[in-house]
Protein backbone atom coordinates (compact mmCIF):
# COMPACT_ATOMS: atom_id res chain seq x y z
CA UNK A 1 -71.52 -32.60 7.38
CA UNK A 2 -74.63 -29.91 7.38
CA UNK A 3 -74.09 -26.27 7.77
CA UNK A 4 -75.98 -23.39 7.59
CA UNK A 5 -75.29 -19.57 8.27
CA UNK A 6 -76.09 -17.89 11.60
CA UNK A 7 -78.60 -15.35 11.53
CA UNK A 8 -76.87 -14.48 15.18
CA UNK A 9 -73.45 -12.53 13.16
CA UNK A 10 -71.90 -12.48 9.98
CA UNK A 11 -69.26 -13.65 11.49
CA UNK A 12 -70.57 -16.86 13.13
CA UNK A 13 -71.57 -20.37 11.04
CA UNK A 14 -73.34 -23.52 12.95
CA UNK A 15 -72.39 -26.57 11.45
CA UNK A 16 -73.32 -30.15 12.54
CA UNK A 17 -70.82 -33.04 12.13
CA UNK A 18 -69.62 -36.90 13.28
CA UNK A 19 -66.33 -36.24 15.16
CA UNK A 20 -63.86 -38.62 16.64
CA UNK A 21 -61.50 -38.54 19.92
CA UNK A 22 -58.84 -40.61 20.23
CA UNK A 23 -58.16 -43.18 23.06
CA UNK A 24 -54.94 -40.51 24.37
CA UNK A 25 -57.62 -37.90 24.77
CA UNK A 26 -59.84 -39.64 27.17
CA UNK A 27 -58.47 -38.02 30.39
CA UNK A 28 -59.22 -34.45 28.99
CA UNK A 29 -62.73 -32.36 29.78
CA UNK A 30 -65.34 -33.88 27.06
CA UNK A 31 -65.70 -29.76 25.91
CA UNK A 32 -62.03 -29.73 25.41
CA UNK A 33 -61.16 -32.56 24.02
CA UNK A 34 -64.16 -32.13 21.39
CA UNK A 35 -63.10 -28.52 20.77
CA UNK A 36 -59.18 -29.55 20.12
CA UNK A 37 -60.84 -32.18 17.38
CA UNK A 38 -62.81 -29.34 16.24
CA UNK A 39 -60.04 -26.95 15.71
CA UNK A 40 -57.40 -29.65 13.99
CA UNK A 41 -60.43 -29.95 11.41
CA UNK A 42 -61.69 -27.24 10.52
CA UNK A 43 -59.04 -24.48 12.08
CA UNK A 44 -56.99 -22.30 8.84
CA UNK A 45 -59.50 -24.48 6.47
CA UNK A 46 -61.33 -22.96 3.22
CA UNK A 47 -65.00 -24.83 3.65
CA UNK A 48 -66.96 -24.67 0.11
CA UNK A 49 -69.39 -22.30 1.26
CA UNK A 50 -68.96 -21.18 4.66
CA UNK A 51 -65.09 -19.20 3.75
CA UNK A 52 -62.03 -19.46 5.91
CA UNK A 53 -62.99 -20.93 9.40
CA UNK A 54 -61.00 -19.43 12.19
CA UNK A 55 -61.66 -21.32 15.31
CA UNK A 56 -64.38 -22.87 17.01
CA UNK A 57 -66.85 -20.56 18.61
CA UNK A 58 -69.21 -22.92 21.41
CA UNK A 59 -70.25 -25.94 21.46
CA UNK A 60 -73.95 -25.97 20.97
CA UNK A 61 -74.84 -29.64 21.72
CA UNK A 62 -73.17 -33.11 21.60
CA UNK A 63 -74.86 -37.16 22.09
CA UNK A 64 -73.06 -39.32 23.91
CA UNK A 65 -70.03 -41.14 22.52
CA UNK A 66 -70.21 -44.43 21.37
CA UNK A 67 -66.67 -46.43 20.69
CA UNK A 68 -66.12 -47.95 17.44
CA UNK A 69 -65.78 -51.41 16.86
CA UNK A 70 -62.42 -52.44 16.87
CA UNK A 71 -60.85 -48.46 16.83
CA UNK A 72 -61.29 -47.19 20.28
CA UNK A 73 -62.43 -44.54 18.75
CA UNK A 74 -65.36 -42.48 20.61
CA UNK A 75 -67.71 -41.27 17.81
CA UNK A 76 -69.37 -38.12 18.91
CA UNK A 77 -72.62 -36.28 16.95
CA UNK A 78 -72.26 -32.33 17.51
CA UNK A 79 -73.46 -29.02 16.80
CA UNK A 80 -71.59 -25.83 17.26
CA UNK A 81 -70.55 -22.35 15.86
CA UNK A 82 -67.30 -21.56 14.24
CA UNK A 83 -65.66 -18.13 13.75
CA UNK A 84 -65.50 -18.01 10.26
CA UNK A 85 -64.09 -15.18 7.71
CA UNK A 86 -66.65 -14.72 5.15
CA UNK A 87 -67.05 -10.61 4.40
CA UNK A 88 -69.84 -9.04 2.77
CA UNK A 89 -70.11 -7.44 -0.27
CA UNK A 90 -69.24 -3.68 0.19
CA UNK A 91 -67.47 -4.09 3.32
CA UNK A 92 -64.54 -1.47 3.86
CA UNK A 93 -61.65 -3.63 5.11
CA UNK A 94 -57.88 -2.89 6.13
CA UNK A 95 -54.88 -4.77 5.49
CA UNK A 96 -51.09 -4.48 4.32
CA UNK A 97 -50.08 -5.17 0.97
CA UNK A 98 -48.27 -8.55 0.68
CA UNK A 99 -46.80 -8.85 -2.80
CA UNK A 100 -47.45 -7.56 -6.59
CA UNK A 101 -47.36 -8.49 -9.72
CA UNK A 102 -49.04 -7.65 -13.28
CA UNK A 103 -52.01 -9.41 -12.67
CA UNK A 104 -52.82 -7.03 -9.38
CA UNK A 105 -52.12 -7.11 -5.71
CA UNK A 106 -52.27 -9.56 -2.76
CA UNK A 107 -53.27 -8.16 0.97
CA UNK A 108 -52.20 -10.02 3.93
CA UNK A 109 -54.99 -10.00 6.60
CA UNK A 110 -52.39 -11.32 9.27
CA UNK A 111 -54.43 -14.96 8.90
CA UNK A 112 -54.97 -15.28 5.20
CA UNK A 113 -53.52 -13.73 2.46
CA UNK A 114 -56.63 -14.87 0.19
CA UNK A 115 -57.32 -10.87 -0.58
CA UNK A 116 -56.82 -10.29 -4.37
CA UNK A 117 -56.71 -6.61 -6.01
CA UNK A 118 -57.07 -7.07 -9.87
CA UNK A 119 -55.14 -4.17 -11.66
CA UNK A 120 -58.71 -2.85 -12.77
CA UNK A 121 -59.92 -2.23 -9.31
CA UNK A 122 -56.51 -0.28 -8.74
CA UNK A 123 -56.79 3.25 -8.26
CA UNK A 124 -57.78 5.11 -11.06
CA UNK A 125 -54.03 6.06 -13.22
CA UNK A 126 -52.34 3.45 -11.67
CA UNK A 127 -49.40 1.57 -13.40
CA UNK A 128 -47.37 -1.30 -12.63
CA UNK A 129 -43.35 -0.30 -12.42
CA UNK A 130 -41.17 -3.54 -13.74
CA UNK A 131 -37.91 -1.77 -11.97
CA UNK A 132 -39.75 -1.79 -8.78
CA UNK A 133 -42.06 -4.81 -8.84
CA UNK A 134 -44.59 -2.56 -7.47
CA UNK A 135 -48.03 -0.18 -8.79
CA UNK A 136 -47.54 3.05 -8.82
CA UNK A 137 -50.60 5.34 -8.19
CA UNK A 138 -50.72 9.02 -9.57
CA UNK A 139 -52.32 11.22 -7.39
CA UNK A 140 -52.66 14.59 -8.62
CA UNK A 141 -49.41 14.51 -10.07
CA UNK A 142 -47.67 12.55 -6.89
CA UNK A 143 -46.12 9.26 -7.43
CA UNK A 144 -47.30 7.10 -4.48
CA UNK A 145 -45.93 3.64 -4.52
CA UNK A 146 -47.84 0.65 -3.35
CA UNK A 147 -45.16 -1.08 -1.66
CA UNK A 148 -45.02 -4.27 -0.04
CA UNK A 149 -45.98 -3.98 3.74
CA UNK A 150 -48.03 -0.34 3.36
CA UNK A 151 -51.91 -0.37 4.51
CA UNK A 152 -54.30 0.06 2.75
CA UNK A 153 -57.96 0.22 2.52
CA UNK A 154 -60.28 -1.80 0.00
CA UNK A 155 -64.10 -2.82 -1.06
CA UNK A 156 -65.23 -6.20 -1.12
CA UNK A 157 -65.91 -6.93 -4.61
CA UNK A 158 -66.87 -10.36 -4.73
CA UNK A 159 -66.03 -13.97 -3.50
CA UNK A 160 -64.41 -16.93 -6.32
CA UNK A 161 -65.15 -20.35 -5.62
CA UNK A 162 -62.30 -22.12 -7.40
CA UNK A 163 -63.22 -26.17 -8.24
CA UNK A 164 -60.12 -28.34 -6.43
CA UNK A 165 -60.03 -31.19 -8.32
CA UNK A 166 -57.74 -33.99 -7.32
CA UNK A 167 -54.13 -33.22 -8.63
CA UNK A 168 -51.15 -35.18 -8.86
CA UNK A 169 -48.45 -33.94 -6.54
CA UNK A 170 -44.67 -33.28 -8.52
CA UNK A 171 -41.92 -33.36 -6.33
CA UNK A 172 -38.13 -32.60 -7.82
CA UNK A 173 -35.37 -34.83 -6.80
CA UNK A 174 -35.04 -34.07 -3.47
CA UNK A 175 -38.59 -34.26 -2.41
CA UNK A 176 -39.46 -30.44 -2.51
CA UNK A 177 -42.78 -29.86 -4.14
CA UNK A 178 -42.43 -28.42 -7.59
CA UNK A 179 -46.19 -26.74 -7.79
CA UNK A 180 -48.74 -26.30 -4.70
CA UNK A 181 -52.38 -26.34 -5.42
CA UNK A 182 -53.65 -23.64 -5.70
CA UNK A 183 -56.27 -21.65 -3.48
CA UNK A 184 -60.19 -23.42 -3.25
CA UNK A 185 -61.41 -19.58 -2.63
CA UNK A 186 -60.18 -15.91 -2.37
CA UNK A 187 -61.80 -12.48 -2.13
CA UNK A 188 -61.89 -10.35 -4.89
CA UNK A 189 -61.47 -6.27 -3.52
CA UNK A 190 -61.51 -3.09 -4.83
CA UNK A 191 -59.20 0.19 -3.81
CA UNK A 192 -61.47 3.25 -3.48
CA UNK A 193 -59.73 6.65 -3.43
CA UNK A 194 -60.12 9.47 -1.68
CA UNK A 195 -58.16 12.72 -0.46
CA UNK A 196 -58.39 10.75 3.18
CA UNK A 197 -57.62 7.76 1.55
CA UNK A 198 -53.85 9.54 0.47
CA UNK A 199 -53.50 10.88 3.56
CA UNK A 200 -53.94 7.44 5.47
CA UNK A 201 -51.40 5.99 2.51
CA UNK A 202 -48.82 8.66 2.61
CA UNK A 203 -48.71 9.17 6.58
């Protein structure tokens, strides 16, 4: 696999690949049935450099298919742009706040919850309340409490690449999975304050 960004949108990453449609997906449009192997590969996936792809843009070319030996298999060379979630540093971005701990604050985004606050990019007097499970900003001497579910507005910080090394999987006695691996990459944001800011948290 080859990818490289588009200078077309930020939002937008070409990305060449060998694909493969089954035998059961013959009868479907060739653009159809190469966009429904596109999406079941790539679709909700973290790519090591490219960020969160969200679906597959257009197809930008595709060779003919040649059937593997002994598979049935069509094997299919293409080209084409996927939506991808990737934001810029500095980028003012909304979202609702998903859960809290010590450490800081997850946003949900709706279709990834890969947002991280730390508690040092917290609004300035911020604290974190144990009885609540929640941070607590003080605003001018109002209490304003960063519960799960409010919006809010934050600054792209930066983007961590986290290595995914193979892992062993440990299930508990009935098969549940004791510890998921963890994320391959999240964005690291920023809450930056201002009298509008409290207005848009408080109303």
């Amino acid at each position: 696999m080859r990818a490289s960004q588009s200078k077309l949108t930020a939002t937008q990453t070409t990305i060449q690949d060998l694909i493969q449609i089954k035998p059961q997906d013959f009868s479907l449009p060739s653009a159809q049935a190469i966009k429904d192997v596109v999406n079941g590969k790539y679709s909700n996936k973290i790519v090591p450099g490219i960020g969160l792809c969200i679906c597959m843009w257009d197809l930008l070319s595709a060779t003919e298919g040649l059937i593997g030996h002994g598979t049935g298999l069509v094997n299919v060379n293409i080209e084409f742009r996927m939506a991808v979630f990737r934001p810029f540093r500095g980028e003012i971005i909304y979202g609702r706040i998903k859960n809290s701990n010590q450490e800081g604050i997850t946003i949900d985004l709706d279709f990834t919850s890969e947002v991280f606050i730390p508690y040092q990019n917290l609004f300035e007097n911020s604290s974190f309340s144990n009885a609540e499970n929640v941070w607590v900003w003080n605003s001018d001497g109002t209490e304003l409490f960063l519960d799960k579910g409010e919006p809010v507005l934050f600054r792209v910080e930066q983007e961590e690449w986290i290595d995914q090394r193979p892992t062993i999987v440990q299930k508990d006695e009935e098969g549940n999975v004791i510890e998921e691996r963890g994320t391959a990459w999240r964005v690291i944001v920023s809450c930056q304050a201002s009298r509008k800011d409290v207005d848009f948290l408080t109303n």
